[in-house]
C-alpha atoms as a PDB file:
ATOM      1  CA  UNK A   1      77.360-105.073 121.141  1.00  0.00           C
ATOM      2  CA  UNK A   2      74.440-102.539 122.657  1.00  0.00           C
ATOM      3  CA  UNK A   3      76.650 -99.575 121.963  1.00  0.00           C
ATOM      4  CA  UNK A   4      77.777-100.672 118.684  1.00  0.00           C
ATOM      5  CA  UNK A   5      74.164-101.090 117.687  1.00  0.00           C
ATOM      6  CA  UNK A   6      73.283 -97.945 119.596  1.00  0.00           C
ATOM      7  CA  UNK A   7      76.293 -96.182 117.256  1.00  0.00           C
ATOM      8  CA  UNK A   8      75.079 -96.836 114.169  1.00  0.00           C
ATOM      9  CA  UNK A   9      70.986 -96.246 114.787  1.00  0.00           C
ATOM     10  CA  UNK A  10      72.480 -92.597 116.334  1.00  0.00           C
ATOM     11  CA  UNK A  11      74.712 -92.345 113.191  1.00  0.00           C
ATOM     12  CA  UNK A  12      70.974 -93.473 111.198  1.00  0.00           C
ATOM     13  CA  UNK A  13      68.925 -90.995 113.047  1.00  0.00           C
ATOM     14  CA  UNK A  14      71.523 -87.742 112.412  1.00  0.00           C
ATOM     15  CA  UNK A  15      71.508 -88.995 108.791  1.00  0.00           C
ATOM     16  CA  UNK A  16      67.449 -88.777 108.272  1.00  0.00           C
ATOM     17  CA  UNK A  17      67.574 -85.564 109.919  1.00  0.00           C
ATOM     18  CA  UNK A  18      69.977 -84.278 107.261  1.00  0.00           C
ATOM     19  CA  UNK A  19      68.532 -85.363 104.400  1.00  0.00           C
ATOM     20  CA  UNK A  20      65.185 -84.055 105.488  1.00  0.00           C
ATOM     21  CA  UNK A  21      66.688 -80.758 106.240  1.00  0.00           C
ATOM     22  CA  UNK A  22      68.015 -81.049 102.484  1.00  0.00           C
ATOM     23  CA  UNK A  23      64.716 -81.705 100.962  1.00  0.00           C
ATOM     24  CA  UNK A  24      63.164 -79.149 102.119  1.00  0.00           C
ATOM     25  CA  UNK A  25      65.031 -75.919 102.524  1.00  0.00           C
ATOM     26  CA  UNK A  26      63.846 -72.894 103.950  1.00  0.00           C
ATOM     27  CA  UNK A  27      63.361 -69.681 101.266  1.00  0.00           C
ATOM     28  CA  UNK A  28      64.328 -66.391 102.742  1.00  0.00           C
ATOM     29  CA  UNK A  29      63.469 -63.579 100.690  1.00  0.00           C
ATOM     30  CA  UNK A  30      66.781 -61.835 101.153  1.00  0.00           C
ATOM     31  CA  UNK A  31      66.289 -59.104  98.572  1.00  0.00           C
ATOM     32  CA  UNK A  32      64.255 -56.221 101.182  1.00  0.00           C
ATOM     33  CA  UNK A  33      62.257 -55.379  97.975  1.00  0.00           C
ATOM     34  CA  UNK A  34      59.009 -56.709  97.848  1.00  0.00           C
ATOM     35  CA  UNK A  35      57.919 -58.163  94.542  1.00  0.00           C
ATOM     36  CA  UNK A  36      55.331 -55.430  94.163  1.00  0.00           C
ATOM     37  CA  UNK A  37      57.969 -53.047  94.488  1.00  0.00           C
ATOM     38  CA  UNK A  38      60.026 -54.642  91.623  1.00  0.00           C
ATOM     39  CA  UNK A  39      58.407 -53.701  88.549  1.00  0.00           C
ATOM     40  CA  UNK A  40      57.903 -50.457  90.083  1.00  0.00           C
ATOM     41  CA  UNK A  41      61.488 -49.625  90.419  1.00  0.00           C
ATOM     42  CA  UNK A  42      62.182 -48.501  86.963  1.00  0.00           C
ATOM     43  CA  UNK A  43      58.941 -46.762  86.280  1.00  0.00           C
ATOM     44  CA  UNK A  44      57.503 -43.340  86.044  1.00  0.00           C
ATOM     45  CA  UNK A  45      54.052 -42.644  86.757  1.00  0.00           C
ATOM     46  CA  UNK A  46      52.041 -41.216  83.969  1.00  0.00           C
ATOM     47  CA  UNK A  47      48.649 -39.334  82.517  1.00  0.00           C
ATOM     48  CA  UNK A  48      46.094 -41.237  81.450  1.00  0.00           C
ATOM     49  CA  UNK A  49      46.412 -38.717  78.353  1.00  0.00           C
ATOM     50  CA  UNK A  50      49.915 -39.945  78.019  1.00  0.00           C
ATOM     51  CA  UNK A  51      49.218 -43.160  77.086  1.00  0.00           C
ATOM     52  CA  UNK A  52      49.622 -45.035  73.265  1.00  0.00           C
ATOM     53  CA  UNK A  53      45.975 -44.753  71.382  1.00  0.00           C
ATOM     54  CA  UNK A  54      46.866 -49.020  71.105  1.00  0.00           C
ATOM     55  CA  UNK A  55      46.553 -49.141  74.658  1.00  0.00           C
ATOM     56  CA  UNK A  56      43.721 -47.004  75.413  1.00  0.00           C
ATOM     57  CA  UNK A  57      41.708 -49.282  73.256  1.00  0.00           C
ATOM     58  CA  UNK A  58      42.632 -52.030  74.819  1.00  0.00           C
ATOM     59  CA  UNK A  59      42.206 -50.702  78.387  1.00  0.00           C
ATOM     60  CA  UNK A  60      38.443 -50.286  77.192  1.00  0.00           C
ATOM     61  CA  UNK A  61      37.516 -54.152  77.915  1.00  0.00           C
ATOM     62  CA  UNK A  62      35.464 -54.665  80.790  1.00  0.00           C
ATOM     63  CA  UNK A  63      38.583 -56.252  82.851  1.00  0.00           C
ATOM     64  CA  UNK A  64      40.126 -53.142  83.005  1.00  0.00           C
ATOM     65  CA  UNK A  65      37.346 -51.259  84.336  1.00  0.00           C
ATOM     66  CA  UNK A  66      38.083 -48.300  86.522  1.00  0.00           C
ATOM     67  CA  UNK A  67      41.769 -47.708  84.807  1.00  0.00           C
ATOM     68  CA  UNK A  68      40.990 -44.551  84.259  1.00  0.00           C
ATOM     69  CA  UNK A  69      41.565 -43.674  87.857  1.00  0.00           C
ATOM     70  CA  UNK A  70      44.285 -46.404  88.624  1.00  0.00           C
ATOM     71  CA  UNK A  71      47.817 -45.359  88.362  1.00  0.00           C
ATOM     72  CA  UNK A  72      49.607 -45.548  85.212  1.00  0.00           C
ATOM     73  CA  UNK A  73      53.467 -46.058  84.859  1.00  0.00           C
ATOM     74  CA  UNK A  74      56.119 -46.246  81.837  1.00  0.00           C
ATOM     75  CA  UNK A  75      59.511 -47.657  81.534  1.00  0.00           C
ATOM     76  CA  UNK A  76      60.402 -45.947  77.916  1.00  0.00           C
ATOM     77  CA  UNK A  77      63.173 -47.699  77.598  1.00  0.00           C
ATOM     78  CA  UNK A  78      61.415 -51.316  77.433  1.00  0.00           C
ATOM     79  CA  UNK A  79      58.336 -49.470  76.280  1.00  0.00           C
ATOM     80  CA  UNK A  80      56.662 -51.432  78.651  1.00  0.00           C
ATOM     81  CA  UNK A  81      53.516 -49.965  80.430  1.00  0.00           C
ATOM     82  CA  UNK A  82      51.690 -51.122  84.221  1.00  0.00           C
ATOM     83  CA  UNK A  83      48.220 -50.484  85.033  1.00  0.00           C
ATOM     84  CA  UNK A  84      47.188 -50.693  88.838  1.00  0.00           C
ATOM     85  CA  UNK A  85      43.295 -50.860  89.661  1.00  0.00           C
ATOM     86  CA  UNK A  86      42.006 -50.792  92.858  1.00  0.00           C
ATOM     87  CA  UNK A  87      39.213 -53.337  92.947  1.00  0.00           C
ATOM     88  CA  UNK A  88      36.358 -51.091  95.214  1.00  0.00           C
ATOM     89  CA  UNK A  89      34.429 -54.351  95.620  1.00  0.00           C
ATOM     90  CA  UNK A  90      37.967 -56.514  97.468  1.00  0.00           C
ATOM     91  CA  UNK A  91      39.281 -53.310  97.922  1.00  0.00           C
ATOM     92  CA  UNK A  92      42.662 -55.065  96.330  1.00  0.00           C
ATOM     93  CA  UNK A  93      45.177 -54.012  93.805  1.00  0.00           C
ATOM     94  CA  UNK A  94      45.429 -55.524  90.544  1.00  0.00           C
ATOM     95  CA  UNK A  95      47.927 -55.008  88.340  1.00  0.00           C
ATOM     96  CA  UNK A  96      48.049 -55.451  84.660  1.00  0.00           C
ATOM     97  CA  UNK A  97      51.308 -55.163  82.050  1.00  0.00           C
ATOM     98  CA  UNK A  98      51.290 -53.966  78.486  1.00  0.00           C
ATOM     99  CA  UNK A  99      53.290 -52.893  75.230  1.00  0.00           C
ATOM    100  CA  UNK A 100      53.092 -49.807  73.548  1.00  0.00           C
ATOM    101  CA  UNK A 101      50.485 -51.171  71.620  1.00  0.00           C
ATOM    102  CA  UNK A 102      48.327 -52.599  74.414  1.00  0.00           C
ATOM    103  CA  UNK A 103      49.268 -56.366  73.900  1.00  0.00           C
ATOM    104  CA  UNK A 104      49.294 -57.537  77.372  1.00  0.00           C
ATOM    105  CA  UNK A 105      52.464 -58.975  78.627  1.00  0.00           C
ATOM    106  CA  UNK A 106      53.091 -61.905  80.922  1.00  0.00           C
ATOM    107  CA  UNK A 107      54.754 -61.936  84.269  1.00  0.00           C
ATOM    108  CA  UNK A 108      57.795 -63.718  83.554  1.00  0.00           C
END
């Protein structure tokens, strides 16, 4: 009787510990490519003076200061433009995605 009821709370036990393990998986980031990396892959860093006049304007708000010396890239293809500012203040990177005609994009 003690081993049958030590059976079946060994048989509980390995259970729980499966089900927790199934819960709450571990996420590898498997890819090498940091996500930072990513949205540079298939962009091509431009001018400042290559930019659309649409986004120019809107890279004039104040949330965009110091653009002017961030780096700029293109992906023609998607028309799609990236704006990286160094904050001097956090001395972080921020950066910011656009259309050609300055319409900021989201992050999806």
């Amino acid at each position: 009787m003690k081993k049958l009821v030590l059976l079946i709370a060994s048989a509980i036990f390995c259970l729980s510990a499966v089900a927790v393990q199934a819960q709450d998986p571990q996420k590898k980031d498997t890819t090498g490519v940091s996500q930072s990396q990513n949205y540079r892959q298939d962009m091509t860093v431009i001018k400042s003076s290559e930019i659309p006049t649409g986004l120019k304007a809107t890279l004039q708000d104040a949330q965009y200061k110091g653009w002017e010396t961030g780096t700029l890239y293109t992906n023609k293809a998607k028309d799609t433009y990236v704006v990286e500012i160094k904050d001097a203040a956090t001395n972080k990177t921020k950066m910011y995605r656009f259309d050609a005609s300055g319409k900021p994009l989201s992050d999806n």
